[in-house]
Protein backbone atom coordinates (compact mmCIF):
# COMPACT_ATOMS: atom_id res chain seq x y z
CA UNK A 1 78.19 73.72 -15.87
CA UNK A 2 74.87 72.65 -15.95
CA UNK A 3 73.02 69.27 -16.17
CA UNK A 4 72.52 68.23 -19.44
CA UNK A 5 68.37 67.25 -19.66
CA UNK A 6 68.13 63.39 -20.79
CA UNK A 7 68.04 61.98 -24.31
CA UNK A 8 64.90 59.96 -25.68
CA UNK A 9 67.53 57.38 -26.55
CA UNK A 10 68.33 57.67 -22.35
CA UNK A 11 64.62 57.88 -21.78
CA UNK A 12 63.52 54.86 -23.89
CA UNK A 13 66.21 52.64 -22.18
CA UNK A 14 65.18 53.23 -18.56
CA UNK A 15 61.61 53.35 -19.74
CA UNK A 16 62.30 49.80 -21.09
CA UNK A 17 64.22 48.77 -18.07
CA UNK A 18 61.12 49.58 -16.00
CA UNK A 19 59.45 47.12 -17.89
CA UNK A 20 61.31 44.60 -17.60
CA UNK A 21 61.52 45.11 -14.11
CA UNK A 22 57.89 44.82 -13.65
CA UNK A 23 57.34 41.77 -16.22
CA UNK A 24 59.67 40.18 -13.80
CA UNK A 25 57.93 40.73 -11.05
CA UNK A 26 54.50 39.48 -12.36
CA UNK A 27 56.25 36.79 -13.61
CA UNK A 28 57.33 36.16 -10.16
CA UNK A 29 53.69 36.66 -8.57
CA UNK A 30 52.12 34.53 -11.43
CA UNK A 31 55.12 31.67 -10.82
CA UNK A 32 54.54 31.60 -7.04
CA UNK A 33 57.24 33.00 -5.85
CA UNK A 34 56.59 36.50 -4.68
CA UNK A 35 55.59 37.34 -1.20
CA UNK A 36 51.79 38.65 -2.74
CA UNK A 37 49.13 35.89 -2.10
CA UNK A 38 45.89 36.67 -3.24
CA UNK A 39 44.29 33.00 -3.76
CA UNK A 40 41.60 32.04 -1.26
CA UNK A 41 42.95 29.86 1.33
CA UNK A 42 40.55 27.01 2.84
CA UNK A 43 40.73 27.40 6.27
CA UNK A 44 39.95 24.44 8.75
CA UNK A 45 37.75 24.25 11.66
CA UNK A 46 39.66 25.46 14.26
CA UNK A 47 37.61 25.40 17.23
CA UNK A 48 35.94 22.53 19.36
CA UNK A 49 32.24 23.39 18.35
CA UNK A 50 33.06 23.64 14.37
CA UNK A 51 35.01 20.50 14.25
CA UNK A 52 32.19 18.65 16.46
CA UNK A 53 29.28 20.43 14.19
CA UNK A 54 31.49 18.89 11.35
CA UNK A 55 32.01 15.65 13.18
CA UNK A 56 28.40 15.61 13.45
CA UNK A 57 27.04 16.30 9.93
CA UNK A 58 29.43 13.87 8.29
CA UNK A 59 27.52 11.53 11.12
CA UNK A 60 23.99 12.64 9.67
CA UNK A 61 25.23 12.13 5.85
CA UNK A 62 26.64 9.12 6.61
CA UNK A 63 23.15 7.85 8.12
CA UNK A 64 21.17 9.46 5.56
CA UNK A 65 22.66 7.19 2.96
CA UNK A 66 22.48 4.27 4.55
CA UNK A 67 18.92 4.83 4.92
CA UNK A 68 18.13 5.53 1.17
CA UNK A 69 19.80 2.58 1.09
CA UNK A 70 17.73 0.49 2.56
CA UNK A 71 14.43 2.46 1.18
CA UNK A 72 15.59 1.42 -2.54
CA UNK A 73 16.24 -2.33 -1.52
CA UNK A 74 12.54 -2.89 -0.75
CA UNK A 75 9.92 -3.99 -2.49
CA UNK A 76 6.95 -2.84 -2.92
CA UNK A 77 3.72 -4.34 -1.43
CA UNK A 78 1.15 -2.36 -2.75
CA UNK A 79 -1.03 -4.96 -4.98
CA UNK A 80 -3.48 -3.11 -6.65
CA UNK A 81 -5.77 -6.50 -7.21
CA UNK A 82 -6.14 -6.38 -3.83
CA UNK A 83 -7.13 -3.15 -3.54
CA UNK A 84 -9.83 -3.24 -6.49
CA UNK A 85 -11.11 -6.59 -4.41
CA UNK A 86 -11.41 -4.64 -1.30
CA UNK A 87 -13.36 -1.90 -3.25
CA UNK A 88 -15.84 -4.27 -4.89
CA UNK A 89 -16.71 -5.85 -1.41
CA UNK A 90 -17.04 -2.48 -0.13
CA UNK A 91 -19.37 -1.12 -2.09
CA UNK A 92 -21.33 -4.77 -1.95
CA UNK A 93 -21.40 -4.18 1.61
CA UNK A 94 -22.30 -0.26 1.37
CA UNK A 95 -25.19 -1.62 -1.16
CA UNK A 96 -26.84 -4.27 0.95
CA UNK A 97 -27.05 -1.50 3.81
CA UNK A 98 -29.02 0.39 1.43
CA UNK A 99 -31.54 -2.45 0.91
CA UNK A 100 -32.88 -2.96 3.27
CA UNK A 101 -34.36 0.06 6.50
CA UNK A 102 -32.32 0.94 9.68
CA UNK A 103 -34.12 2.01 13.23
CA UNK A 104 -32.50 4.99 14.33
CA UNK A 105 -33.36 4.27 17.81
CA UNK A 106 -35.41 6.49 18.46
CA UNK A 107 -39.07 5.15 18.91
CA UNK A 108 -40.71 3.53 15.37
CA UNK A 109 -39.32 5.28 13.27
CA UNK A 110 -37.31 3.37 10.10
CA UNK A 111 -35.32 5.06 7.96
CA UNK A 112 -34.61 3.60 4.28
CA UNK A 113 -31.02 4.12 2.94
């Protein structure tokens, strides 16, 4: 006798108990609880150097913002009446040079400005 081939009732049913199989096992993979991990792990600093370079920067952060800090808590002291006074006394000054002739120095000779 020989071996009967399968039915597509037979073939359906295993085809569907495939599926099943594998919807339980993404399932499983989706819930956690398979032994496949494919999420991205954050590692720590394991050596000396990388936790002292961290160490470090956390240490340069740390003074950074204390210095902004204390760069937004002034006050300015630019005043810029003061500044247009100094320019008008400058240019009084830079006019009465003008007025009146300079010896270079050298011999008799005057220059006018």
């Amino acid at each position: 006798m020989g071996l009967k081939p399968p039915s597509s009732r037979d073939r359906a049913s295993k085809i569907q108990e495939e599926n099943r199989k594998l919807l339980d096992r993404l399932l499983a993979i989706d819930k956690g609880k398979a032994r496949v991990d494919n999420r991205l792990i954050e590692h720590k600093p394991e050596s000396h150097f990388s936790r002292q370079r961290e160490r470090t920067a956390e240490k340069i952060v740390k003074e950074n913002r204390e210095l902004l800090r204390r760069i937004e808590e002034q006050q300015s002291h630019y005043d810029h009446r003061q500044t247009h006074r100094d320019y008008k006394q400058h240019a009084d000054r830079v006019g009465k040079i003008s007025k009146y002739p300079l010896w270079n120095g050298r011999g008799n000779e005057w220059r006018n400005y």
